[in-house]
C-alpha atoms as a PDB file:
ATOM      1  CA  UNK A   1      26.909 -27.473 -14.464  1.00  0.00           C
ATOM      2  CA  UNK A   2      26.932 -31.395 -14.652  1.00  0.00           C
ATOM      3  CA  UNK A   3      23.957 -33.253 -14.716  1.00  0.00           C
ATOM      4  CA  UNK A   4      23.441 -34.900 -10.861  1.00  0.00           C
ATOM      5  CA  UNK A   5      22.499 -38.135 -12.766  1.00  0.00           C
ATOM      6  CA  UNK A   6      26.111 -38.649 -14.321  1.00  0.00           C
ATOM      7  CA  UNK A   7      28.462 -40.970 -12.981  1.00  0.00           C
ATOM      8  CA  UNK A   8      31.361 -39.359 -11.354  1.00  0.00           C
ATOM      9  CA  UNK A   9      34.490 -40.664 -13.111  1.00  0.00           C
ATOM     10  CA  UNK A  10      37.468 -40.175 -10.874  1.00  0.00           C
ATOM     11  CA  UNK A  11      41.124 -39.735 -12.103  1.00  0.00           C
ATOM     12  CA  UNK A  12      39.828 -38.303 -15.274  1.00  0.00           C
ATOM     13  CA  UNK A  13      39.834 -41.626 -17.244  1.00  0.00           C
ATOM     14  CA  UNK A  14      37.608 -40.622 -19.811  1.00  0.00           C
ATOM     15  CA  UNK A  15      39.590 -37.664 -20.660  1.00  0.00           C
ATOM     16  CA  UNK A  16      42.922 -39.165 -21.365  1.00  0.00           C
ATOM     17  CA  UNK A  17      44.180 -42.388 -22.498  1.00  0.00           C
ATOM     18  CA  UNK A  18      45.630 -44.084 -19.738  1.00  0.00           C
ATOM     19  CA  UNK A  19      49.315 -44.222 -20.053  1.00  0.00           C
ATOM     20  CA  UNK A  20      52.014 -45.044 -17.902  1.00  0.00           C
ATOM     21  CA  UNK A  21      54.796 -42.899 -16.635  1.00  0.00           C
ATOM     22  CA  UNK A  22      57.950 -41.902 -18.327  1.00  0.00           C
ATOM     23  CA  UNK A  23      59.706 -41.606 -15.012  1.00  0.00           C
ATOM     24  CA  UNK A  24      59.054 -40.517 -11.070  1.00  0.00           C
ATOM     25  CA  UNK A  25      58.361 -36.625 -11.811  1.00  0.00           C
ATOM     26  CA  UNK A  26      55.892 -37.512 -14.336  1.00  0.00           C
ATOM     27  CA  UNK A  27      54.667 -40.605 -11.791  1.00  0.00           C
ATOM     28  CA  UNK A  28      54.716 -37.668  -9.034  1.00  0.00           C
ATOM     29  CA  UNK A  29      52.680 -34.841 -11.665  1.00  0.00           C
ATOM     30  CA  UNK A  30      50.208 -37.577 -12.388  1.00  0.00           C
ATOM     31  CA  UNK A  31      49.562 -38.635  -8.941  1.00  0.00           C
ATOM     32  CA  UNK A  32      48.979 -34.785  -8.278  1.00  0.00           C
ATOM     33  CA  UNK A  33      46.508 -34.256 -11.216  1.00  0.00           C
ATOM     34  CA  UNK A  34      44.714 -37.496  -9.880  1.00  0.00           C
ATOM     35  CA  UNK A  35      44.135 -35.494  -6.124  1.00  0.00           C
ATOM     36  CA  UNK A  36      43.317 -32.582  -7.634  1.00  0.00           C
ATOM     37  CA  UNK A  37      40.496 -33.920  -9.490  1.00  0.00           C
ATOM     38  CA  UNK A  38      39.131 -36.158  -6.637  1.00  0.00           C
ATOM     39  CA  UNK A  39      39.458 -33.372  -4.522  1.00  0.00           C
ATOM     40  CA  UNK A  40      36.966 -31.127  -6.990  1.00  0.00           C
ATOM     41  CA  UNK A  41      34.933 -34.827  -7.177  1.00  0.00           C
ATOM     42  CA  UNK A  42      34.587 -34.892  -3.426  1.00  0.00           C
ATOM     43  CA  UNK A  43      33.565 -31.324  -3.049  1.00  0.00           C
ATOM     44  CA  UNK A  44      31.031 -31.273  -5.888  1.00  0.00           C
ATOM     45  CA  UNK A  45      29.543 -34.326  -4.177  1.00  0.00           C
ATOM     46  CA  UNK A  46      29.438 -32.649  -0.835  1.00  0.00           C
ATOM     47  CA  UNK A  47      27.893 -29.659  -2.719  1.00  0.00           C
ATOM     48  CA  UNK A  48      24.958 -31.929  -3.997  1.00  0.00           C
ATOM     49  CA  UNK A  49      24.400 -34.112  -0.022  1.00  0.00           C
ATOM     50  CA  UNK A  50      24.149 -30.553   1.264  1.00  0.00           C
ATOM     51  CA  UNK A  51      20.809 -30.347   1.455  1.00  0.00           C
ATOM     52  CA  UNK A  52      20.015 -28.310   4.372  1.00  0.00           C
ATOM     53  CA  UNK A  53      22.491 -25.658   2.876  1.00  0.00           C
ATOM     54  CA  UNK A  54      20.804 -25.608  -0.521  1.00  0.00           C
ATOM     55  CA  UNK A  55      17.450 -25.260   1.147  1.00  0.00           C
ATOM     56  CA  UNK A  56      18.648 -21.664   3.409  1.00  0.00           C
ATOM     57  CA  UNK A  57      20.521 -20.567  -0.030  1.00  0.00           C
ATOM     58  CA  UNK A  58      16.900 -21.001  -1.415  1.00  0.00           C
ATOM     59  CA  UNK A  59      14.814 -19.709   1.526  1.00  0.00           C
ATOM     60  CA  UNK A  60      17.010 -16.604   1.332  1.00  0.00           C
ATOM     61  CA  UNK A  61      16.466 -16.073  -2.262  1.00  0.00           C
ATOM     62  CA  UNK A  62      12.913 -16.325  -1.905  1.00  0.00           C
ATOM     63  CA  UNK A  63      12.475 -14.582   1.105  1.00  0.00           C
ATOM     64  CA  UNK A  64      14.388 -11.555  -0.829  1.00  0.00           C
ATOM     65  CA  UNK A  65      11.741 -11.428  -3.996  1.00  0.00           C
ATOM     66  CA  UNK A  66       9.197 -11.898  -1.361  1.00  0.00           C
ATOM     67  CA  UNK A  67      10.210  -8.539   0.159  1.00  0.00           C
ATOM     68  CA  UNK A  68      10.839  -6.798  -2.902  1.00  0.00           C
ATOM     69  CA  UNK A  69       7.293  -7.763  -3.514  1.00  0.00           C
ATOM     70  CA  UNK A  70       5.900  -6.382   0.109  1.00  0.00           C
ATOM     71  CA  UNK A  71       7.644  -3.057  -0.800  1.00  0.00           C
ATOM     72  CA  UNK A  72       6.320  -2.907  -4.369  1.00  0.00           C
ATOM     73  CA  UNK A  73       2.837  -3.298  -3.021  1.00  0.00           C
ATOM     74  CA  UNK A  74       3.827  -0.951  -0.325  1.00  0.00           C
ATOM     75  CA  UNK A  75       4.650   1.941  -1.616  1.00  0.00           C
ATOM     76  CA  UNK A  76       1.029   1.180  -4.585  1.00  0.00           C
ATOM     77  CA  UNK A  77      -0.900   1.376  -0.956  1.00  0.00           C
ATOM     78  CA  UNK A  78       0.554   4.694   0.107  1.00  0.00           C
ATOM     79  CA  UNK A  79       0.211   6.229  -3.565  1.00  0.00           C
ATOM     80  CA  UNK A  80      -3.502   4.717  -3.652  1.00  0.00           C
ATOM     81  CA  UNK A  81      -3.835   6.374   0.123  1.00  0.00           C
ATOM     82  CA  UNK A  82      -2.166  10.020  -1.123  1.00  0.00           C
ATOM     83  CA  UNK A  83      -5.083   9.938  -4.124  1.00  0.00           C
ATOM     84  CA  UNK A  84      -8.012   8.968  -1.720  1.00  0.00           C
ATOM     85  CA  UNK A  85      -6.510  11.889   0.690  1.00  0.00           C
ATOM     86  CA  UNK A  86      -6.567  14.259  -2.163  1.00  0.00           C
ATOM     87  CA  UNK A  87      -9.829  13.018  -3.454  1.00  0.00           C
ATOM     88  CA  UNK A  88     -11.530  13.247  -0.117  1.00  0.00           C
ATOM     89  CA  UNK A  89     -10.347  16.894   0.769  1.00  0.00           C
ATOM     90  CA  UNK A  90     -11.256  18.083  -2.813  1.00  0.00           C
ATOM     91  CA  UNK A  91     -14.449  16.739  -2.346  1.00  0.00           C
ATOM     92  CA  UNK A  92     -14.687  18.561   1.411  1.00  0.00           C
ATOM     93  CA  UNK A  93     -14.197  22.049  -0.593  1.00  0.00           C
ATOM     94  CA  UNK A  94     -16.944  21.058  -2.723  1.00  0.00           C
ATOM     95  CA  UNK A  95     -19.556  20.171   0.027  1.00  0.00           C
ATOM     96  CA  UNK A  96     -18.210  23.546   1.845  1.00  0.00           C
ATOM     97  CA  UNK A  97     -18.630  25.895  -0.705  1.00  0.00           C
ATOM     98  CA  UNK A  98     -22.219  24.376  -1.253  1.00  0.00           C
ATOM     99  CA  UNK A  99     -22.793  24.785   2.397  1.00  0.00           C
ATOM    100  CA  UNK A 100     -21.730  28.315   1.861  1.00  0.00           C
ATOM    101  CA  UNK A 101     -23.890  29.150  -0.532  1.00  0.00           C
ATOM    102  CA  UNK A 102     -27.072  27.359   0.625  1.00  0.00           C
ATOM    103  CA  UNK A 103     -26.119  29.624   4.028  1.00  0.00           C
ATOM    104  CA  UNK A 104     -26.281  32.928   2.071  1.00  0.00           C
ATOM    105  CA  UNK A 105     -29.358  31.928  -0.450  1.00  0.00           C
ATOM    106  CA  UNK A 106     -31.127  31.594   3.580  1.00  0.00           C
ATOM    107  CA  UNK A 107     -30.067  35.196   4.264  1.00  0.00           C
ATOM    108  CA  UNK A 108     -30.443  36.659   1.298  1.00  0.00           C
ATOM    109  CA  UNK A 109     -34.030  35.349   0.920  1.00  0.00           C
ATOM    110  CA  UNK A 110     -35.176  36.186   4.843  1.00  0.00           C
ATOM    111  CA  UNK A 111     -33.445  40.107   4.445  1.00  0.00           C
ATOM    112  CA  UNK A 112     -35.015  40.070   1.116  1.00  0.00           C
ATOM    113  CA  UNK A 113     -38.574  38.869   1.532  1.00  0.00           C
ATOM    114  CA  UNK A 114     -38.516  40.951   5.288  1.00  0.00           C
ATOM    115  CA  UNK A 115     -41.530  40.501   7.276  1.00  0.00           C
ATOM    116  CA  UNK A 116     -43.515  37.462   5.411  1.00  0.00           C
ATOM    117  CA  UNK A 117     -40.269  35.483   5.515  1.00  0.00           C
ATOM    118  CA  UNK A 118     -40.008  36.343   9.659  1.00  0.00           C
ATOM    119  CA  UNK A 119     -43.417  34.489   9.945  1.00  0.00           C
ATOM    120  CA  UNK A 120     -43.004  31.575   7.751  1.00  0.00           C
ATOM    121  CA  UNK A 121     -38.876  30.969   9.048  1.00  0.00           C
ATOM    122  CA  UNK A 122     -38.878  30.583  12.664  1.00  0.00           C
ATOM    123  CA  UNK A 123     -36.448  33.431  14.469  1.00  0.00           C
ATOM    124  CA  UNK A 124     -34.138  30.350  15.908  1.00  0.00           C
ATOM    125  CA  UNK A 125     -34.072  29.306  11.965  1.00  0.00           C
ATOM    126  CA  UNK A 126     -32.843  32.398  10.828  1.00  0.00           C
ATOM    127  CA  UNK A 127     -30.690  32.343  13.772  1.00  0.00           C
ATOM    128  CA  UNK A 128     -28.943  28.777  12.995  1.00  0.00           C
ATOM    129  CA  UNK A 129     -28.580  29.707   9.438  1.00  0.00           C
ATOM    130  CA  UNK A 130     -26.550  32.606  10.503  1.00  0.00           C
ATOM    131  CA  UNK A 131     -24.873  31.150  12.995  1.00  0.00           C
ATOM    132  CA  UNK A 132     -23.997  28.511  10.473  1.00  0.00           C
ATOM    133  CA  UNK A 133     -22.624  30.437   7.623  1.00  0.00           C
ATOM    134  CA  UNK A 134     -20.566  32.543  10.210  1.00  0.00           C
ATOM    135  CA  UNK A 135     -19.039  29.474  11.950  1.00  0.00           C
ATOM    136  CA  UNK A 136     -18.440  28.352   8.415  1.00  0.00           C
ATOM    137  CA  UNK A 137     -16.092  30.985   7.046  1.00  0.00           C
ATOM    138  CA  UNK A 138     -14.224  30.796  11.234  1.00  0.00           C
ATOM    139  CA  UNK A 139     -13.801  26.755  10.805  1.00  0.00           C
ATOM    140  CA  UNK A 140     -15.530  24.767   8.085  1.00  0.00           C
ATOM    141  CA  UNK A 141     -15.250  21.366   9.160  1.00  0.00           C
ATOM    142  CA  UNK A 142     -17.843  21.325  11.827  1.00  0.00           C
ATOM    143  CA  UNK A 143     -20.757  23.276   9.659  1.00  0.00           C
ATOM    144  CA  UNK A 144     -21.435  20.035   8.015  1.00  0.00           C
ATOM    145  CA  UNK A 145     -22.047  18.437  11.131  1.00  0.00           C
ATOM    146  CA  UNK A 146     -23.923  21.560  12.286  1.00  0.00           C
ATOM    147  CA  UNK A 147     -25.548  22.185   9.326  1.00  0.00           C
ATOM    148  CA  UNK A 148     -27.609  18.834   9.674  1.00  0.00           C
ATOM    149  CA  UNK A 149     -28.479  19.301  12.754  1.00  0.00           C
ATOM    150  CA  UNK A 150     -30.457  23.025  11.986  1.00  0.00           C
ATOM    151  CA  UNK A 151     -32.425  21.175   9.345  1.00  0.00           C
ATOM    152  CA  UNK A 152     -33.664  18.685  11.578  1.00  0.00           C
ATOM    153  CA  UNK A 153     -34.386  21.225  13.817  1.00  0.00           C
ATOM    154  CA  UNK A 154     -35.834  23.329  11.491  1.00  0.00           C
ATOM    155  CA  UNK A 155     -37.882  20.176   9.802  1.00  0.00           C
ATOM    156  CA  UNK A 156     -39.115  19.474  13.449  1.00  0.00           C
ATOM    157  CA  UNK A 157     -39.887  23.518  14.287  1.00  0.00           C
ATOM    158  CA  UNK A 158     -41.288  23.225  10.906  1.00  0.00           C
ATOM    159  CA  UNK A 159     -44.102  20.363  12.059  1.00  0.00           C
ATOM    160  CA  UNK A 160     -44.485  21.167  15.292  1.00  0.00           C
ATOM    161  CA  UNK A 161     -45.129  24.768  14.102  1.00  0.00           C
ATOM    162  CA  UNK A 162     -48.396  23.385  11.389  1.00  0.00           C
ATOM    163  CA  UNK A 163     -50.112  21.159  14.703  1.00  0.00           C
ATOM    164  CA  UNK A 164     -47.994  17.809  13.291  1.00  0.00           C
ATOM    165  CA  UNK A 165     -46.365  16.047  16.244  1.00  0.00           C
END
C-alpha cells in the first residue's frame, strides 16, 4: 500500500522516460495507458477522502472482536455457573446426610437411654426429631429449614423447662 504522504504522479512519469509517439496507434495506446492510470489515481484518492466509509469498515471490525469477546466471556460465566451448581448441590448432600445422622444419633440415644432420656428430652422433642428424620428421607430439602426450627424450639423448651424465661 502507498504511503498517503506521497505525491500522486499522474501519467506514470516517473516510471518511463517520456517519449513521443511512433505513430497514431501508439499515440492512441499511450493515451489509453495515461486513463487507465488516472483512473486507478482518482479512485485511490477517493478511497483515502472516504472517511465516513473507512470509519463503518472500522466500527464493523471492532464491533465483531467485541462480540467474539462477549461470547468468550459468555460461555466462562455459564461454565463458572455449571461448577457453583455442582458445588452447591454436592455440598446439599453433605449437610443432608449430616442432618440424617444427627436425626438417628436423637433416636438412637432416647430408645436407648428409655425412661431417663423421656424426662430430660421433652415428648414434642423426641417428636420433632422424628418427625424430622422421617420428612428427611420423603423430601430433604425442607429438613434443613425444619431442622432449625426444632432446635430453637427445643433450646427454648429447654429454658423454659429449668425456670429461665
Amino acid at each position: 500500500m502507498k504511503d498517503t504522504n506521497e505525491p500522486v504522479e499522474i501519467g506514470g512519469a516517473s516510471d518511463k522516460p517520456a517519449a513521443g509517439a511512433e505513430g497514431p496507434e501508439e499515440l492512441r495506446r499511450q493515451i489509453e495507458e495515461t486513463r487507465s492510470q488516472l483512473g486507478d489515481t482518482v479512485e485511490e484518492l477517493a478511497a483515502k477522502a472516504d472517511v465516513k466509509g473507512r470509519a463503518k469498515a472500522r466500527g464493523a471490525e471492532l464491533k465483531g472482536k467485541a462480540s467474539d469477546a462477549g461470547h468468550t466471556v459468555q460461555g466462562k460465566a455459564v461454565q463458572a455457573g455449571h461448577v457453583v451448581q455442582e458445588k452447591a448441590t454436592e455440598a446439599g448432600h453433605v449437610v443432608q446426610e449430616k442432618a440424617t445422622e444427627a436425626g438417628h444419633v436423637v433416636q438412637e440415644k432416647a430408645s436407648w437411654a428409655g425412661h431417663a432420656v423421656q424426662e430430660r428430652v421433652p415428648q414434642p422433642v423426641r417428636d420433632a426429631a422424628t418427625a424430622v428424620v422421617q420428612a428427611g428421607r420423603r423430601n430433604p430439602k425442607p429438613v434443613l429449614i425444619a431442622g432449625a426450627g426444632v432446635v430453637v424450639a427445643a433450646g427454648l423448651l429447654r429454658r423454659r423447662h429449668n425456670g429461665h424465661r
